[in-house]
Every structure is written in C-alpha cells, then in structure tokens.
C-alpha atoms as a PDB file:
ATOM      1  CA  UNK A   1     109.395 110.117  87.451  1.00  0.00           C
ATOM      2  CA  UNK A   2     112.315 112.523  87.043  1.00  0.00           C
ATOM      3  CA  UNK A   3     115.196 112.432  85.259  1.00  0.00           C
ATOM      4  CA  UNK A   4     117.583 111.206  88.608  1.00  0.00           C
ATOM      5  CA  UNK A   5     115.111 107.799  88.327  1.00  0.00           C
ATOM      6  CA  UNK A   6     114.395 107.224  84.586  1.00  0.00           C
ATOM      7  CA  UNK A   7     115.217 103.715  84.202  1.00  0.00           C
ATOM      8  CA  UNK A   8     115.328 102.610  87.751  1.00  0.00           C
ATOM      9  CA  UNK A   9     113.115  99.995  88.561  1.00  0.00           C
ATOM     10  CA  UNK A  10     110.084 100.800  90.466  1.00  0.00           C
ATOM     11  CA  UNK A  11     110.987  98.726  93.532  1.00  0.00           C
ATOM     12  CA  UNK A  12     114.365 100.218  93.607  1.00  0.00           C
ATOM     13  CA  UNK A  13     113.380 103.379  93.789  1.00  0.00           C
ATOM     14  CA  UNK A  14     110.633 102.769  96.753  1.00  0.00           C
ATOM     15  CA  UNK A  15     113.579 100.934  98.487  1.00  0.00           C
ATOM     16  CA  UNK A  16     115.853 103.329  98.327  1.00  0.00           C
ATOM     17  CA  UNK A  17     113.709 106.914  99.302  1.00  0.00           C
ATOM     18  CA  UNK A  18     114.730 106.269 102.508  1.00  0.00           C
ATOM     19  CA  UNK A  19     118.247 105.734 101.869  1.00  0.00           C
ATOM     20  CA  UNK A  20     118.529 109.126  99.535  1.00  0.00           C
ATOM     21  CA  UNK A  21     120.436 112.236 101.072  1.00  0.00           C
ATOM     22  CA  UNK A  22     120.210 115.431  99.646  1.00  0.00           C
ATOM     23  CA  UNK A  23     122.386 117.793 101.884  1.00  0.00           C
ATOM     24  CA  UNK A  24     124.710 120.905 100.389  1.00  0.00           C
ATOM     25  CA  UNK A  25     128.415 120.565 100.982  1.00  0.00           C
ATOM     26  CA  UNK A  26     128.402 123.679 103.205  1.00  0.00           C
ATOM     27  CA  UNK A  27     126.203 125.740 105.270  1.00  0.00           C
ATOM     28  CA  UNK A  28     125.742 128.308 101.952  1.00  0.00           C
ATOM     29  CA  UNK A  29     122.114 128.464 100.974  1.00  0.00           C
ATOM     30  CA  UNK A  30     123.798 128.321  97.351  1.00  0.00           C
ATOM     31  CA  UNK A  31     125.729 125.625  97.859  1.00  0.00           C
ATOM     32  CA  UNK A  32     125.796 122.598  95.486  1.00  0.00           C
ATOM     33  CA  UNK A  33     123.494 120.244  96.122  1.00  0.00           C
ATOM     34  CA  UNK A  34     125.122 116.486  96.935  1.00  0.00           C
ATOM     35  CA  UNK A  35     122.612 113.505  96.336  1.00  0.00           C
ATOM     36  CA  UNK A  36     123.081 109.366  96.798  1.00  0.00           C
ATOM     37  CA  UNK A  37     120.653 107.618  94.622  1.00  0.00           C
ATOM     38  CA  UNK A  38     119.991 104.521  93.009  1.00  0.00           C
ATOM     39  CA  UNK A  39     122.210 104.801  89.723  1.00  0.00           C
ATOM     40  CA  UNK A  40     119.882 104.606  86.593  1.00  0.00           C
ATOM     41  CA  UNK A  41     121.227 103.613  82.636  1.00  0.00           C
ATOM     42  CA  UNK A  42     122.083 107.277  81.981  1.00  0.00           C
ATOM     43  CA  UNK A  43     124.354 106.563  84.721  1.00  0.00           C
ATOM     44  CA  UNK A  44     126.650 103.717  83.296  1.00  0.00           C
ATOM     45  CA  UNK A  45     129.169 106.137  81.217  1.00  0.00           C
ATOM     46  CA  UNK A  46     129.769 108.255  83.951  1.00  0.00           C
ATOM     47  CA  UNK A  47     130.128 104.715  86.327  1.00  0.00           C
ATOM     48  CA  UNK A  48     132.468 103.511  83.259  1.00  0.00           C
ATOM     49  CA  UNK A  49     134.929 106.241  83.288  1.00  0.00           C
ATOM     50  CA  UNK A  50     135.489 106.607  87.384  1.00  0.00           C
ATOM     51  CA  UNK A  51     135.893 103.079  87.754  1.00  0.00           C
ATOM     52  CA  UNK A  52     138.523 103.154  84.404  1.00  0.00           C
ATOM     53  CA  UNK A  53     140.060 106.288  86.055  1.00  0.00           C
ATOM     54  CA  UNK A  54     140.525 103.997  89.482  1.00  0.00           C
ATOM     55  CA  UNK A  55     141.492 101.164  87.493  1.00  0.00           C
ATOM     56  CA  UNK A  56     143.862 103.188  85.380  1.00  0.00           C
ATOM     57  CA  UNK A  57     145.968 104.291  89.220  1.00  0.00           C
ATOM     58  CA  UNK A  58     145.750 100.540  89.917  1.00  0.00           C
ATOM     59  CA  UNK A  59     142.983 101.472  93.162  1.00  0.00           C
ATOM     60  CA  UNK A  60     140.957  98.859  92.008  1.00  0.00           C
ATOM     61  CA  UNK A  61     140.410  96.031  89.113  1.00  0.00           C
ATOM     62  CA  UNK A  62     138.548  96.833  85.951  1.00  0.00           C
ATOM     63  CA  UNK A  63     134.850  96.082  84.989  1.00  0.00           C
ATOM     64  CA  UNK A  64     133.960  95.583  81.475  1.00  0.00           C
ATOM     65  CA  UNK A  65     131.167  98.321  80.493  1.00  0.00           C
ATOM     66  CA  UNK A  66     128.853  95.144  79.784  1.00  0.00           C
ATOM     67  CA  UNK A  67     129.260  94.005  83.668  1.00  0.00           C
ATOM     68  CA  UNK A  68     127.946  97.328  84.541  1.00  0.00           C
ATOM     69  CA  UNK A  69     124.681  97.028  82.818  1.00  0.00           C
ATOM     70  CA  UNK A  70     124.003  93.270  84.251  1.00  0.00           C
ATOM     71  CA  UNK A  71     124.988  94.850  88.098  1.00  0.00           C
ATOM     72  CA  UNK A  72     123.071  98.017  87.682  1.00  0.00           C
ATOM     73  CA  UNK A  73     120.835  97.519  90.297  1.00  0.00           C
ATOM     74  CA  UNK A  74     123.600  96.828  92.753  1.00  0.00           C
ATOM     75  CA  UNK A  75     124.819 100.382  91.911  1.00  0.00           C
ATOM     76  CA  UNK A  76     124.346 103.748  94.005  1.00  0.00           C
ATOM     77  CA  UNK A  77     125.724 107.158  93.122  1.00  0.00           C
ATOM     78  CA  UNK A  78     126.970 110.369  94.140  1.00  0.00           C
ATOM     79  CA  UNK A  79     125.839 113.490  92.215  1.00  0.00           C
ATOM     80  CA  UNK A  80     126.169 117.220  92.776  1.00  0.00           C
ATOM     81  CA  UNK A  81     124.223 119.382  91.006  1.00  0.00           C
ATOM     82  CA  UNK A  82     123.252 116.143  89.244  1.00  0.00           C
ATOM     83  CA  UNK A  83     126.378 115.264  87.890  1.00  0.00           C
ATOM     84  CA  UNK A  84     128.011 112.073  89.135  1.00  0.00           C
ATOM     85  CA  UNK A  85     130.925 112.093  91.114  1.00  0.00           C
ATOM     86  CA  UNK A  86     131.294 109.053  92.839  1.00  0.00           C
ATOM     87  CA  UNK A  87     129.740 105.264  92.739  1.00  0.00           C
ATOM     88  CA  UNK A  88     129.669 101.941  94.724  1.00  0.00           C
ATOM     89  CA  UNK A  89     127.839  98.711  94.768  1.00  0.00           C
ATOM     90  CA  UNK A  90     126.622  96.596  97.071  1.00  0.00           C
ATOM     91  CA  UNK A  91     126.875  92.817  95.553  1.00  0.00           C
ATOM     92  CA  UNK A  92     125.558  90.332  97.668  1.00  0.00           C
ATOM     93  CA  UNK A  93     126.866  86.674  98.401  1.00  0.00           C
ATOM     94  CA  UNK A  94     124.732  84.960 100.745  1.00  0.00           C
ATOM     95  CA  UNK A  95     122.716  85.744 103.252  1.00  0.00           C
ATOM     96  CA  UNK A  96     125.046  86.077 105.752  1.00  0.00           C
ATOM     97  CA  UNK A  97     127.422  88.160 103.524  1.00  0.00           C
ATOM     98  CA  UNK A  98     127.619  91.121 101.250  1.00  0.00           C
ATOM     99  CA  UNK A  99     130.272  93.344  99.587  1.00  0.00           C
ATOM    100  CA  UNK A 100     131.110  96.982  98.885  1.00  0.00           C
ATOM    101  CA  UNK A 101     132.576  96.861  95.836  1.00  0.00           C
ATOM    102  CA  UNK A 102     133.547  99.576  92.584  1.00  0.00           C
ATOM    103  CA  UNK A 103     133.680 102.472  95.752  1.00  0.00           C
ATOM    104  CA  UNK A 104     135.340 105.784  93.205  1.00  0.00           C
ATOM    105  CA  UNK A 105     134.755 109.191  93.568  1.00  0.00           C
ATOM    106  CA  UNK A 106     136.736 112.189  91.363  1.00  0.00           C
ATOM    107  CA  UNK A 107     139.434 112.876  92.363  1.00  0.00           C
ATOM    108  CA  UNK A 108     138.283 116.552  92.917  1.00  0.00           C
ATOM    109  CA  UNK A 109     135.996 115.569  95.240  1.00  0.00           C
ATOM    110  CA  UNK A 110     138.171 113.718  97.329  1.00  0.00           C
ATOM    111  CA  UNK A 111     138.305 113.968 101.156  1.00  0.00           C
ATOM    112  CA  UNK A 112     134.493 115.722 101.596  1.00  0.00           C
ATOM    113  CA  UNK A 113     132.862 112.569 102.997  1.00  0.00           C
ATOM    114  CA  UNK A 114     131.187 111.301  99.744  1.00  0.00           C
ATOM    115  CA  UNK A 115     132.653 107.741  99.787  1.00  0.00           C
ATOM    116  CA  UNK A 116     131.604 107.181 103.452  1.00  0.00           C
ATOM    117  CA  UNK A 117     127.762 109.018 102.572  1.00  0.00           C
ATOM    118  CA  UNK A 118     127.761 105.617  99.641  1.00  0.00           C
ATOM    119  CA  UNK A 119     129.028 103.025 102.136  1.00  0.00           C
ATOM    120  CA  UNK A 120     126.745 104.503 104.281  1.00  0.00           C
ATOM    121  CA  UNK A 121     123.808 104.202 102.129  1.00  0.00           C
ATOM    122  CA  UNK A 122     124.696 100.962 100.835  1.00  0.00           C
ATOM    123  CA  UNK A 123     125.289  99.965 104.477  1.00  0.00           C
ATOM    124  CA  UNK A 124     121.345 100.580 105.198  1.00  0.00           C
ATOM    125  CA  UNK A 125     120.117  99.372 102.250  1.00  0.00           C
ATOM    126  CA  UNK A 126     122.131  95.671 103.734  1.00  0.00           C
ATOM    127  CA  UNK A 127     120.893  96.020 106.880  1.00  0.00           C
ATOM    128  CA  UNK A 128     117.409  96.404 105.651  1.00  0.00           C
ATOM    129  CA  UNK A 129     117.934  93.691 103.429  1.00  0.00           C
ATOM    130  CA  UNK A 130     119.008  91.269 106.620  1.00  0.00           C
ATOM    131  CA  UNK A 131     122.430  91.117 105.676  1.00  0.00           C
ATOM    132  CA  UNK A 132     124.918  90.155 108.541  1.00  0.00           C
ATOM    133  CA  UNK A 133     127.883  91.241 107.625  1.00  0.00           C
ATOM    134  CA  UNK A 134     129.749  93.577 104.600  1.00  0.00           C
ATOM    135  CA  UNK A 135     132.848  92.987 103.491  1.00  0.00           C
ATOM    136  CA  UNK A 136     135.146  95.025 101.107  1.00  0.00           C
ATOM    137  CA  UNK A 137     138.644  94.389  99.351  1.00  0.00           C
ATOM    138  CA  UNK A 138     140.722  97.541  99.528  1.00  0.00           C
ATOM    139  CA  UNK A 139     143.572  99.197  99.498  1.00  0.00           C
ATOM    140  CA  UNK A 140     142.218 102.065 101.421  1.00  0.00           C
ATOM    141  CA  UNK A 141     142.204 100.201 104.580  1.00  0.00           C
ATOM    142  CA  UNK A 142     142.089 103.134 106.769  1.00  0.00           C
ATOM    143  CA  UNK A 143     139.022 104.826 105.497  1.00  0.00           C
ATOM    144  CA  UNK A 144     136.776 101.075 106.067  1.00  0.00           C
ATOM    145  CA  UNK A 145     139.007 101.646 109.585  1.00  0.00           C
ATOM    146  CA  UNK A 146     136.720 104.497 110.095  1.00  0.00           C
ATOM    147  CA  UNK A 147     133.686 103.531 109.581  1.00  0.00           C
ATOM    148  CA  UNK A 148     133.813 100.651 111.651  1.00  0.00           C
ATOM    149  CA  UNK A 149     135.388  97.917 109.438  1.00  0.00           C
ATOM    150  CA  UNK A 150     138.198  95.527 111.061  1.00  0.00           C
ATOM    151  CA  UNK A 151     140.672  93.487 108.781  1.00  0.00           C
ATOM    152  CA  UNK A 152     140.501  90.057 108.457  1.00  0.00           C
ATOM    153  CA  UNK A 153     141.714  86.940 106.516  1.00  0.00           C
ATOM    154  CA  UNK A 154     140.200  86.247 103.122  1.00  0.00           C
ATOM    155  CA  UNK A 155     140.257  82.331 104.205  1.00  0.00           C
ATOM    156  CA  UNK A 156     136.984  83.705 106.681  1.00  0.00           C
ATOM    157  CA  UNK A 157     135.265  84.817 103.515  1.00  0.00           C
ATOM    158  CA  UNK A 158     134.811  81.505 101.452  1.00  0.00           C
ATOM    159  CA  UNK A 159     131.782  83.102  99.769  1.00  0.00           C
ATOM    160  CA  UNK A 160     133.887  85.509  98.231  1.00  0.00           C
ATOM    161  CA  UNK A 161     136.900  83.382  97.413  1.00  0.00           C
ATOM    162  CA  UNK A 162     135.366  80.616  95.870  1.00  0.00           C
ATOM    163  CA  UNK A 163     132.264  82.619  94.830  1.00  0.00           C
ATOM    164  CA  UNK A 164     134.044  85.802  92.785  1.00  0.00           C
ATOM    165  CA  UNK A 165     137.719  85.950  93.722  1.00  0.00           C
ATOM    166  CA  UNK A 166     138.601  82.721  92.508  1.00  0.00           C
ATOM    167  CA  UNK A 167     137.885  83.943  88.413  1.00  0.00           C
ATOM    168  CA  UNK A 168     140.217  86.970  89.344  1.00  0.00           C
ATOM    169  CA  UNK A 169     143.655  87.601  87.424  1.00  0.00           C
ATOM    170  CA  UNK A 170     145.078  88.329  90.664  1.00  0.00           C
ATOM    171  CA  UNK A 171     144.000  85.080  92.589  1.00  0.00           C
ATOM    172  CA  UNK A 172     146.935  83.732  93.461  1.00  0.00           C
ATOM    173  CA  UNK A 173     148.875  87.074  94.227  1.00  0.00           C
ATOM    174  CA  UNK A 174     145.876  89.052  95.528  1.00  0.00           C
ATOM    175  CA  UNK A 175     147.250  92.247  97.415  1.00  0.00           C
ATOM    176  CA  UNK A 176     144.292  93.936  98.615  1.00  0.00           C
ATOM    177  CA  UNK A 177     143.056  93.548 102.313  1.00  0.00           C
ATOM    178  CA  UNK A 178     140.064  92.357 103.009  1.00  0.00           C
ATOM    179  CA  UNK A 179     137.856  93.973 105.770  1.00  0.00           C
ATOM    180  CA  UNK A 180     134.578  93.105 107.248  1.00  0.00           C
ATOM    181  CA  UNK A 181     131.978  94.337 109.380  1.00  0.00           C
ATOM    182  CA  UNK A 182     129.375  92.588 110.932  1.00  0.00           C
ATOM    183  CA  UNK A 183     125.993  94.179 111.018  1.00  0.00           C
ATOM    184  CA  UNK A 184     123.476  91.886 112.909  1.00  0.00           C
ATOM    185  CA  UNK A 185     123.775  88.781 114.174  1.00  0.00           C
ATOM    186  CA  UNK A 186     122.098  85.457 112.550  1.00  0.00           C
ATOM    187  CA  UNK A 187     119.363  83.765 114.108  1.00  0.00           C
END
C-alpha cells in the first residue's frame, strides 16, 4: 500500500484501479504527473480548504470538516505530483439516482480538463455501480452542458428534494440549476 491509498478501504481501492488515470498534462516526458484516485484521510484538509475556497466565492454551499470524514468514501481526487488540486463526490440516492456533488479544483488549475477527468471517473464508477442516472446542482451549467448533462426541473428529482435539499438553508430560494444525465435505462 502506498502513500496515495493509506487509509482507503480495501474494496475501494480494487473498485476504483480501473477508474485511476495517470496521464501528464502535456506531451513533455517531464511533465507533471495528473492522477484521479480514491481520496484517503490525509486527503480531508486539502478537500476542506477547496471546498471553503468555493464556498468562500459563493460556487457552492459549505460542508462542515466532520461531513467530510462520514462521506469519505464518496470522495475522488485530483493530484499532480501528488498534491491535490481538485475533488468531487459521487453521493448516491437511490438506485435509480446519484449526484455529483463538492466538484472544486484550484483555481490555478482551472480550464485543463481536471473537473471533467473527476466527473468522468465518478461517472464510471455509477455506471458500474448500476446507477441510471447522475444529477448535479450547479452554477456551472455549461461545463455539465458538455459532458452530456441536460437541465431539468428539481420537481423530477424528488430523491434529492425531499432526500437532501429539503435540510438546505437555501430551500426555499434555491438558485442553482439542476442537471441530469441518464446513464442506462432501468429494467
């Protein structure tokens, strides 16, 4: 075990070998070296502070440091030379529907194609799951756009409205847009 999976749990880690991309950022042979993994406990300060830096430009609500620990699992990150840059989560409601949620990267990484490498990743890890459909609140509508994500009303995501959204500060004068893609199909 190295020090990118220390604390990871075993099944995790077998899960998500297939998922992990190592690839450099340009064709240089010393180029840095940009890797999606499972995010370990080492990895919940660095987590903490994006998602307080996001929070902090009002790109997305705040998570107590306490809520990290008890979603860790749900948690992939971005690292280049083994540093993290960037992290998401992939929270699941039901069967038929999951969420990207807590998507940040540094701002000095922005615009190289690291948060579409963790949808991406957390997009395989849902379809190998058997999830149907993703969903994400944003208000970065255009990059979801991209990769194949359509807008939609939140009244077609009752798992997430009466499931999560409905303990939210900003229930009743929620301004992010809710998009949704759809996977597979149910039986």
């Amino acid at each position: 075990m190295n020090a990118s999976t220390r604390g990871a749990p075993a099944g995790i880690i077998r899960r998500m070998k297939n998922s992990l991309q190592s690839v450099p950022v340009t064709g240089h042979r010393d180029a840095p070296e940009v890797t999606v993994r499972p995010a370990t406990l080492d990895d919940i300060a660095a987590i903490d502070r994006l998602l307080k830096d996001y929070a902090a430009r009002g790109k997305l609500l705040s998570r107590p440091e306490t809520d990290l620990y008890q979603s860790l699992r749900e948690f992939v990150v971005v690292t280049i030379d083994q540093q993290v840059i960037g992290c998401a989560a992939l929270q699941i409601f039901t069967r038929q529907l999951g969420e990207i949620r807590s998507l940040a990267v540094q701002s000095t990484h922005a615009g190289m194609g690291l948060g579409s490498k963790l949808v991406q990743t957390l997009e395989e890890d849902a379809q190998r799951l058997g999830l149907w459909r993703l969903m994400a609140l944003t208000y970065e509508v255009r990059f979801f756009e991209k990769l194949g994500y359509g807008v939609v009303e939140m009244k077609v995501l009752p798992e997430k409205v009466w499931g999560a959204c409905i303990n939210c500060p900003k229930f009743r004068n929620c301004d992010e847009i809710a998009v949704l893609k759809h996977l597979q199909t149910g039986p």
